[in-house]
N, C-alpha and C. Protein backbone atom coordinates (compact mmCIF):
# COMPACT_ATOMS: atom_id res chain seq x y z
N UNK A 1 -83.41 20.31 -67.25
CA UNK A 1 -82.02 20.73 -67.18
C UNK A 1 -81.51 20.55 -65.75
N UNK A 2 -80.19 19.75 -65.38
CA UNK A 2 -79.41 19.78 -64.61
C UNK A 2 -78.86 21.26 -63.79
N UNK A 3 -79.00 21.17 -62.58
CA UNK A 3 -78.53 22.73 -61.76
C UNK A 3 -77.74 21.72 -60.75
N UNK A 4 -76.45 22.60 -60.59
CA UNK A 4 -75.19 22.14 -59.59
C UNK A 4 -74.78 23.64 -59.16
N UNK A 5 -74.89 23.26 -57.73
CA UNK A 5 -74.55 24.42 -56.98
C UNK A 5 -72.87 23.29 -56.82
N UNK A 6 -71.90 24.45 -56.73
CA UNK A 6 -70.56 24.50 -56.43
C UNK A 6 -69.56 23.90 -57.94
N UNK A 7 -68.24 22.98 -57.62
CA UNK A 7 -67.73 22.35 -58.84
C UNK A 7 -68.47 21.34 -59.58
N UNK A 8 -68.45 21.00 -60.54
CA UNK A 8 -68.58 19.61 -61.13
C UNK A 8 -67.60 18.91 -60.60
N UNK A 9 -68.01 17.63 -61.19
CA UNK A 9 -66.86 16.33 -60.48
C UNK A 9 -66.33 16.15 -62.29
N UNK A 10 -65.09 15.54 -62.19
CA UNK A 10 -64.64 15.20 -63.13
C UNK A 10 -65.29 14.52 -63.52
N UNK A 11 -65.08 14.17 -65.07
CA UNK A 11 -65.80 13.22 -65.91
C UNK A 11 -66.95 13.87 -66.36
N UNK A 12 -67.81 14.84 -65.58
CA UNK A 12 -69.07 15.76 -66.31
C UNK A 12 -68.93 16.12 -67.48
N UNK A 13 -69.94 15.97 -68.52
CA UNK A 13 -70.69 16.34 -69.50
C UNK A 13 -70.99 17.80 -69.86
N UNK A 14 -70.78 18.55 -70.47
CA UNK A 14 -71.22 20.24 -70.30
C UNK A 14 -71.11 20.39 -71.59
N UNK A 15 -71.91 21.56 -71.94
CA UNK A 15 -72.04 22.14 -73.39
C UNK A 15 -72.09 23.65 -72.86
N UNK A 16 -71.59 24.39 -73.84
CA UNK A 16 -70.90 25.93 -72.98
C UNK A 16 -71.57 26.85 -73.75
N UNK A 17 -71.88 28.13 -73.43
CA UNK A 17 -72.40 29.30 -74.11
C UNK A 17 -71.98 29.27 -75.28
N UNK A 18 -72.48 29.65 -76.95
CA UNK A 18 -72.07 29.93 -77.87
C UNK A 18 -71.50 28.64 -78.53
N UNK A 19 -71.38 27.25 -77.87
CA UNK A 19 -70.82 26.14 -78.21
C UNK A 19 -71.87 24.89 -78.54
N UNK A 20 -72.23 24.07 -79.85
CA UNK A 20 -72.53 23.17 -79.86
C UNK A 20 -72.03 21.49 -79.27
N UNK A 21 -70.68 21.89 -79.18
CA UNK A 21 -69.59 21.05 -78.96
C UNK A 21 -69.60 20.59 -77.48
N UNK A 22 -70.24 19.33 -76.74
CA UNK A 22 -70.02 18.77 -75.68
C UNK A 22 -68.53 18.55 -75.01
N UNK A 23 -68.22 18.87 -73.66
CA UNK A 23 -66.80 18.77 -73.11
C UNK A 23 -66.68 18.28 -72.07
N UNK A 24 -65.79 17.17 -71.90
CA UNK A 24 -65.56 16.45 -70.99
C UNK A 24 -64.43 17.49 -69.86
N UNK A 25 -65.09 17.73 -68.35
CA UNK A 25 -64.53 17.69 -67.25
C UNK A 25 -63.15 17.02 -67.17
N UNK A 26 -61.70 17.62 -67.23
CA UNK A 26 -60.96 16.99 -66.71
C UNK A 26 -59.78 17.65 -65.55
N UNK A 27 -60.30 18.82 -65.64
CA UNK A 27 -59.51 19.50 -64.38
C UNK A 27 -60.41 20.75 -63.57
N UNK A 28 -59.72 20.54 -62.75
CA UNK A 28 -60.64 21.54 -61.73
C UNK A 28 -59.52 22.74 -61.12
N UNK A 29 -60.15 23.70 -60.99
CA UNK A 29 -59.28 25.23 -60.54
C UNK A 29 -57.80 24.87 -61.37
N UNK A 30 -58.11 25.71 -62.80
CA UNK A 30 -57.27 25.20 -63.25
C UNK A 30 -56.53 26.33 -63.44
N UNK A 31 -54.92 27.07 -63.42
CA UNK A 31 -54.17 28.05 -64.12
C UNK A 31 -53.92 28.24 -65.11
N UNK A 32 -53.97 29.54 -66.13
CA UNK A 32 -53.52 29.50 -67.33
C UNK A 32 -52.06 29.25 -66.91
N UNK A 33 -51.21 28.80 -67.84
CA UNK A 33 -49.53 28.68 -67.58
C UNK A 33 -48.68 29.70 -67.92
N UNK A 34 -49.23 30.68 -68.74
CA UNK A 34 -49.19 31.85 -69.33
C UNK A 34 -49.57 33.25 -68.09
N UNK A 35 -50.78 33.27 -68.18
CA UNK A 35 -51.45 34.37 -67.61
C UNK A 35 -51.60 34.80 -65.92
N UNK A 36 -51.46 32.93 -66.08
CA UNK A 36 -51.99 32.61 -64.09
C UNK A 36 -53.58 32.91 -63.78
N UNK A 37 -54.10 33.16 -64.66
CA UNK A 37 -55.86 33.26 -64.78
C UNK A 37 -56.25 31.95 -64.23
N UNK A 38 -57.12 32.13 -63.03
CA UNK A 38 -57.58 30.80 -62.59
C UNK A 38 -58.92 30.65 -63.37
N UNK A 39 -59.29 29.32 -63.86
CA UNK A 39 -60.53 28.86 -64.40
C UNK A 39 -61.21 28.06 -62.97
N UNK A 40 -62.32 27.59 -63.40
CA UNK A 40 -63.49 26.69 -62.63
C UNK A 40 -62.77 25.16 -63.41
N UNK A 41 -62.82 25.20 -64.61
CA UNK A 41 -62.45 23.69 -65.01
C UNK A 41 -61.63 24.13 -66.73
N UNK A 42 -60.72 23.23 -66.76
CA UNK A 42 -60.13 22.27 -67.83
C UNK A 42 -61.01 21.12 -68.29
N UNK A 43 -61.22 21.18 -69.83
CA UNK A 43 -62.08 20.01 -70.51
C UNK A 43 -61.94 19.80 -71.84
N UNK A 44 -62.04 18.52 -72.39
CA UNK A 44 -62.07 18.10 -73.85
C UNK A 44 -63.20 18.07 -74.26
N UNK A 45 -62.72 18.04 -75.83
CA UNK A 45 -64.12 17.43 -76.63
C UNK A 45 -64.51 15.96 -75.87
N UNK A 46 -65.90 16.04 -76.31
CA UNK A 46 -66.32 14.74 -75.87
C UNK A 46 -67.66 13.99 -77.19
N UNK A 47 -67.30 12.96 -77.33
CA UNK A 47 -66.02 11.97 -76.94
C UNK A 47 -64.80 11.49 -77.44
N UNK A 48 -64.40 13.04 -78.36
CA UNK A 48 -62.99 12.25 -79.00
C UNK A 48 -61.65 12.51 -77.87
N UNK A 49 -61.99 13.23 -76.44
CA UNK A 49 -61.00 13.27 -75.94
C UNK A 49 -59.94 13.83 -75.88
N UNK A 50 -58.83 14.05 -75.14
CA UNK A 50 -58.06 14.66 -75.55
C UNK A 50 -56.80 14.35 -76.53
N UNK A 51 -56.86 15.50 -77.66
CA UNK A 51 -56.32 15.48 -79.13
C UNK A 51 -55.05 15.88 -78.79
N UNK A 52 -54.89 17.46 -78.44
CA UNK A 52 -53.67 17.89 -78.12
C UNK A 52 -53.84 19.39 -77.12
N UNK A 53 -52.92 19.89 -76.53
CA UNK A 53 -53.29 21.18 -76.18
C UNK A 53 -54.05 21.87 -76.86
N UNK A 54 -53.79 22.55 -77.74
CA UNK A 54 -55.15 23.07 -78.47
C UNK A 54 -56.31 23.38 -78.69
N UNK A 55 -56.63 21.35 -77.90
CA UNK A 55 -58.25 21.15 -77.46
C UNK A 55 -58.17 21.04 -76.57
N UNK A 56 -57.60 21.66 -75.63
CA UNK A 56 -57.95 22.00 -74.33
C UNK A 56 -58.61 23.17 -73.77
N UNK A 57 -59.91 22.82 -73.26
CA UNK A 57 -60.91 24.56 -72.98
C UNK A 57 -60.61 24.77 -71.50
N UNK A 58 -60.45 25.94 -70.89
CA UNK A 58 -60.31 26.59 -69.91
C UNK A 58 -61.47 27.24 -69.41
N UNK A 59 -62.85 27.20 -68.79
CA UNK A 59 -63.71 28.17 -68.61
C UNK A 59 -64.51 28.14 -67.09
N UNK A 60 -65.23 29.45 -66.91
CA UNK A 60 -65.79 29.12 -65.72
C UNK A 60 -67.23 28.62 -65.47
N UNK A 61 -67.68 28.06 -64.03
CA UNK A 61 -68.95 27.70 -64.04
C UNK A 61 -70.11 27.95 -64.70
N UNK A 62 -69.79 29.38 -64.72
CA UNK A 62 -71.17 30.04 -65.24
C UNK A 62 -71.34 30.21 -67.05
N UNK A 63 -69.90 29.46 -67.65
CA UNK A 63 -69.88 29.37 -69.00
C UNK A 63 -70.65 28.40 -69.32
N UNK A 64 -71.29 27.72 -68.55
CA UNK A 64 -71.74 26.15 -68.67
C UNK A 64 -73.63 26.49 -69.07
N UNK A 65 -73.86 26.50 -70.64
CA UNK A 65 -75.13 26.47 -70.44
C UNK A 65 -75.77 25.36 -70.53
N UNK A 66 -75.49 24.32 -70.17
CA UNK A 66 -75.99 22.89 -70.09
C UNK A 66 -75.14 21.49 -69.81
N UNK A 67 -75.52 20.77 -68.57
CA UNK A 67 -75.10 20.05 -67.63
C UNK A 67 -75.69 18.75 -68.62
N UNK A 68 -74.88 18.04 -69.38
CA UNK A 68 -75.28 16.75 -69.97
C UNK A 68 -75.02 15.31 -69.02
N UNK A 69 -74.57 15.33 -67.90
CA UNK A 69 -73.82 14.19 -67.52
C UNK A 69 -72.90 14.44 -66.58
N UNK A 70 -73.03 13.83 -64.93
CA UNK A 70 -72.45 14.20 -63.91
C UNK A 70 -71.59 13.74 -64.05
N UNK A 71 -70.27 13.49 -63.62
CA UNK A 71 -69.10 12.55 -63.17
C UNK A 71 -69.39 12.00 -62.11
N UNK A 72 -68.21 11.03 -62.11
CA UNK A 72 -68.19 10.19 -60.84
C UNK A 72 -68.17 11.00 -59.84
N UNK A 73 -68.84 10.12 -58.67
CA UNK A 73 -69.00 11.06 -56.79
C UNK A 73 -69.28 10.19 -56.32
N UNK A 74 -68.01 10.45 -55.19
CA UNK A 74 -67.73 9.52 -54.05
C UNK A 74 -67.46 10.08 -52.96
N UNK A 75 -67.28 9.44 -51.82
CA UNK A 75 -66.41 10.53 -50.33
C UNK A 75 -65.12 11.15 -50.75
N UNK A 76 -64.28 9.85 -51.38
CA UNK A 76 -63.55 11.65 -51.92
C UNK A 76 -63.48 12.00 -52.66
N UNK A 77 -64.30 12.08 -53.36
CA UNK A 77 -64.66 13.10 -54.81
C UNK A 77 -65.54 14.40 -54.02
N UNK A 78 -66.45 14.06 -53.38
CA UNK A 78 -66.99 15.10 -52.45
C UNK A 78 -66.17 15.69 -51.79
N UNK A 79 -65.10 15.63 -51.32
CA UNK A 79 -64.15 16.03 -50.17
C UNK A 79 -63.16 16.56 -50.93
N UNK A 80 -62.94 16.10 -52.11
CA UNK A 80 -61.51 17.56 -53.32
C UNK A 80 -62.49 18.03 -53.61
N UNK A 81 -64.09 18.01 -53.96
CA UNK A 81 -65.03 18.84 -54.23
C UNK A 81 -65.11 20.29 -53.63
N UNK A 82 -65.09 19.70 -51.85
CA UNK A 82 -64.94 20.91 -51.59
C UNK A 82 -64.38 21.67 -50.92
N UNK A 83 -62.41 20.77 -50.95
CA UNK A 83 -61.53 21.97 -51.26
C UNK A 83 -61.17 22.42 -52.10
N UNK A 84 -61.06 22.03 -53.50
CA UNK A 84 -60.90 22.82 -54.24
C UNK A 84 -62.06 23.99 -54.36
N UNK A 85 -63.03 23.89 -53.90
CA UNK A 85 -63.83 24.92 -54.39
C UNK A 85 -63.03 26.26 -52.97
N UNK A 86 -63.03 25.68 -52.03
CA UNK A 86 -62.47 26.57 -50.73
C UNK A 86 -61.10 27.32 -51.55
N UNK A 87 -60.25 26.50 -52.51
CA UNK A 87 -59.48 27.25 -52.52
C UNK A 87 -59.19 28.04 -54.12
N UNK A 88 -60.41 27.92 -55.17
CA UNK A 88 -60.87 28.68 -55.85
C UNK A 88 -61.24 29.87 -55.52
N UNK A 89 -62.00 30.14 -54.00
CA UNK A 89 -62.68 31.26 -53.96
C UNK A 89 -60.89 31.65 -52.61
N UNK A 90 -60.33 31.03 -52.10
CA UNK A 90 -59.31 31.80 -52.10
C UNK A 90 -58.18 32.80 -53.27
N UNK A 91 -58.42 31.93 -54.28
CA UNK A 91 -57.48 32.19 -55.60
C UNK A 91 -58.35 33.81 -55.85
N UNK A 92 -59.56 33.39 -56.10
CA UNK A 92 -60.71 34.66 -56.77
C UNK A 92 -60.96 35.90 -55.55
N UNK A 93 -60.34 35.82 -54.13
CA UNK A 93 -60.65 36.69 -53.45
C UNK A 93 -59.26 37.42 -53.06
N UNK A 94 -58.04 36.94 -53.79
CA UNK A 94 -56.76 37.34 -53.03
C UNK A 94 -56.49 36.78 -51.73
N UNK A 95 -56.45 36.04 -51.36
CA UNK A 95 -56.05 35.58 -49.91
C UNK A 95 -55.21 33.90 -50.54
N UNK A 96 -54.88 34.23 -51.78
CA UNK A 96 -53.38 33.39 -51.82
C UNK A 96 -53.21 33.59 -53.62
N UNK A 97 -51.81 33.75 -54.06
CA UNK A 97 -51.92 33.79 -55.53
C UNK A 97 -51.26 32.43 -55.99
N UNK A 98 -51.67 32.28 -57.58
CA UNK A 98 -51.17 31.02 -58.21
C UNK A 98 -49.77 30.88 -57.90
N UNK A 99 -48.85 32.05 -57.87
CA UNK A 99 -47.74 32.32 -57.70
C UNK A 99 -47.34 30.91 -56.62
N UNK A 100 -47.99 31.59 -55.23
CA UNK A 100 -47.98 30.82 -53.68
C UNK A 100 -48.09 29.88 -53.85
N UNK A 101 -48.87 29.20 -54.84
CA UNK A 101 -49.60 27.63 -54.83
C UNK A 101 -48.07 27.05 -55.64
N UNK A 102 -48.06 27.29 -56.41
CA UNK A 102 -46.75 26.67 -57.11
C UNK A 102 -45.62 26.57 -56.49
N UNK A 103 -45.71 27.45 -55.63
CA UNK A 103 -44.07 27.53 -54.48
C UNK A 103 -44.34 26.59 -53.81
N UNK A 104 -45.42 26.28 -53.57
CA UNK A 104 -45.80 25.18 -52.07
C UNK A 104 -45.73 23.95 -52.55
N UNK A 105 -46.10 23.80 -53.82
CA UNK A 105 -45.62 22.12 -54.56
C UNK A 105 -44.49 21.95 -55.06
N UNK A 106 -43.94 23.17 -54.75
CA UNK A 106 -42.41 22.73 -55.48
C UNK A 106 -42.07 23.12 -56.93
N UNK A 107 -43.06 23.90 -57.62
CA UNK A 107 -43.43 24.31 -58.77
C UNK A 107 -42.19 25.47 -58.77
N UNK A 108 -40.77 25.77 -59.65
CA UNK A 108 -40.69 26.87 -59.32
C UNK A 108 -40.47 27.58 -61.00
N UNK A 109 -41.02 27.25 -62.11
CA UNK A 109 -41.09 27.17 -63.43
C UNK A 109 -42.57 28.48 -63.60
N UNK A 110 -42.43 29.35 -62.67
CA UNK A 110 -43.57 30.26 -62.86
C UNK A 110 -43.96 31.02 -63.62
């Protein structure tokens, strides 16, 4: 079995607690749009991909009981690797809310 200390890279392979169903990696520190609940990653079935919202899973690292398949990694795949992870554990410690992040891109649909 596969062990990854920090994010996955997109494109990873994972099969999740309680789930037979393999899911493709396609977002990282992701917001509910609803709740503002930050996740570890956004992912599809794999390999039919993404169907519709619906099949879209929201969960965190530690939902992951099995690492099938890394994604791509590169310098900068390593390098959003690990700011987004810097600013996950900002999101998870209070020292900025989803709120802030959306103001700063111009997001104002909160």
């Amino acid at each position: 079995m596969v062990k990854w200390n920090g994010l996955l890279p997109l494109g990873s392979i994972v099969l999740l607690n309680g789930s037979d169903k393999r899911m493709q990696i396609i977002g990282q520190v992701q917001a509910d749009a609803v709740t503002h609940k930050v996740y570890d990653y956004a992912a599809v079935p794999f390999p039919e991909g993404y169907i519709d919202e619906n099949e879209l899973a929201m969960f965190q690292h530690e939902d992951i009981r099995l690492i099938n398949a890394i994604g791509h990694l590169d310098d900068g795949e390593w390098e959003a690797l690990a700011h987004l992870k810097e600013l996950r554990d900002d999101l998870r410690e209070g020292r900025v809310t989803v709120e802030e992040l959306l103001e700063r891109r111009g997001h104002t649909n909160v």
